[in-house]
Protein backbone atom coordinates (compact mmCIF):
# COMPACT_ATOMS: atom_id res chain seq x y z
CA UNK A 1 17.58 76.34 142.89
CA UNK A 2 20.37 78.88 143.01
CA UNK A 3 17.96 81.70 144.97
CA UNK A 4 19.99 84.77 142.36
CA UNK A 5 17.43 86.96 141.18
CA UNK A 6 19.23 87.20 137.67
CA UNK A 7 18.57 83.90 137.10
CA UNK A 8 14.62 83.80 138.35
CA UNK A 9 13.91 86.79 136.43
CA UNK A 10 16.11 85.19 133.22
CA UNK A 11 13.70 81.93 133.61
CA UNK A 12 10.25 84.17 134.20
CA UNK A 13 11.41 85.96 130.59
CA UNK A 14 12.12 82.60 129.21
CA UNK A 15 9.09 81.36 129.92
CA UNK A 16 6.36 84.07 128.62
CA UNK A 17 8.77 84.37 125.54
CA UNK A 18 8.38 80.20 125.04
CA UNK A 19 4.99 80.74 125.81
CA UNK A 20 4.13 83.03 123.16
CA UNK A 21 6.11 80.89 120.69
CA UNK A 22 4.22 77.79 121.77
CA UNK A 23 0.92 79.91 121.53
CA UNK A 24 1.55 80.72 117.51
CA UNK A 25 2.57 77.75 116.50
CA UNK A 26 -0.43 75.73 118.04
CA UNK A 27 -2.14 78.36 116.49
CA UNK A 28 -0.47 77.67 112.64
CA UNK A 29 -0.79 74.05 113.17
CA UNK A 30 -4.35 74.54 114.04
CA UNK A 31 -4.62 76.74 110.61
CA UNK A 32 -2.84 73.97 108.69
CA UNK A 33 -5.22 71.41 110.43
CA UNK A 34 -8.27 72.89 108.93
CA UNK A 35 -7.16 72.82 105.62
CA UNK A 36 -4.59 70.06 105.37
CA UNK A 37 -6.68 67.08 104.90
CA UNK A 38 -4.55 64.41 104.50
CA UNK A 39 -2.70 65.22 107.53
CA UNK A 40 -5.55 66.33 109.99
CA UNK A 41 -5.00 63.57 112.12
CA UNK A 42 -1.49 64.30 112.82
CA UNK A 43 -1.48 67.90 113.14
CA UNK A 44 -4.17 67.29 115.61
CA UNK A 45 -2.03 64.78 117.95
CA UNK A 46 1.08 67.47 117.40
CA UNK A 47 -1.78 70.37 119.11
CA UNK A 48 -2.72 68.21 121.66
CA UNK A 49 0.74 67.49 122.65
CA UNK A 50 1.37 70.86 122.54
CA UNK A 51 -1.70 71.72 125.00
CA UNK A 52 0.20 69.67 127.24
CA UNK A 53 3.15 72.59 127.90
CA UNK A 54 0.26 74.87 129.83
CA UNK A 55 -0.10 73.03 132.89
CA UNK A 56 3.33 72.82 133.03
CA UNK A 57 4.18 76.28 132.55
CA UNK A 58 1.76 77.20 135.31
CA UNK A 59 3.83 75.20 137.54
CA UNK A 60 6.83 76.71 136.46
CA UNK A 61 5.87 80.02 136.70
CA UNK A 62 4.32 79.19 140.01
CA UNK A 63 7.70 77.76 141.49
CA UNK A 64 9.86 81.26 139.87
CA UNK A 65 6.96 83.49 141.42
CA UNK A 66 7.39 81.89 143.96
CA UNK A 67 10.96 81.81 144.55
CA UNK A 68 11.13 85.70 143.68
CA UNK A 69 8.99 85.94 146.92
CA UNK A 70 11.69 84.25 148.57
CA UNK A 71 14.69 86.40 150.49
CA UNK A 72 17.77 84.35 152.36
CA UNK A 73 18.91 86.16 154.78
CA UNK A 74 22.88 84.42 156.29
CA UNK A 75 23.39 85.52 159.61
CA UNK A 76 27.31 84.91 161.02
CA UNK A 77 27.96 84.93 164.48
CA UNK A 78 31.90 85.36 165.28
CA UNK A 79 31.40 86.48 168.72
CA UNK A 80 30.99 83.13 170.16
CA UNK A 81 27.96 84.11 172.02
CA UNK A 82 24.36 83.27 171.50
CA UNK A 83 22.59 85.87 169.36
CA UNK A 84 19.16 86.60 170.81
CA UNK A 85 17.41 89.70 170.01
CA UNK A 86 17.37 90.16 166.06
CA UNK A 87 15.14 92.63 164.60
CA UNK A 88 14.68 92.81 160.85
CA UNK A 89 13.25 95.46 158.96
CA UNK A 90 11.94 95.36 155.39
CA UNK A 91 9.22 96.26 153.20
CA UNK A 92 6.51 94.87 154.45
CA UNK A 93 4.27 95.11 157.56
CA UNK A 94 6.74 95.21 160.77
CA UNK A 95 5.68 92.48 163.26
């Protein structure tokens, strides 16, 4: 919500990295799940819960992808006339 780069890019990292960790340990609960008997049921419930964080790091990932595509541009106007032709250049096409 803060539109700094440092941050977006800080929360992008953040969320691979947590993804990652979320994939291994659904992945070692899994493991244990196939050979934990007794328990099967419950490591079961803990992976589906788990399953649960994808959609939502989709979303997040779509909203910082999204927000990276994002540039604020603060114009200030001490002249105390109207500003009327503004031209901005950039890197992509030029309209």
């Amino acid at each position: 919500l803060t539109a700094s780069s440092a941050l977006l890019f800080i929360g992008y990292a953040f969320i691979v990295l947590a993804g990652l960790a979320n994939l291994f340990i659904l992945a070692a609960i899994l493991l244990r799940a196939g050979t934990d008997k007794q328990n099967r049921n419950r490591l079961l419930k803990a992976a589906g819960l788990m399953l649960i964080n994808i959609p939502v790091a989709f979303v997040y990932c779509w909203i910082v992808i999204a927000a990276l595509a994002t540039l604020r541009i603060t114009f200030i106007n001490n002249t105390g006339s109207d500003i009327t032709d503004i031209h901005i250049l950039g890197w992509g096409r030029l309209h």
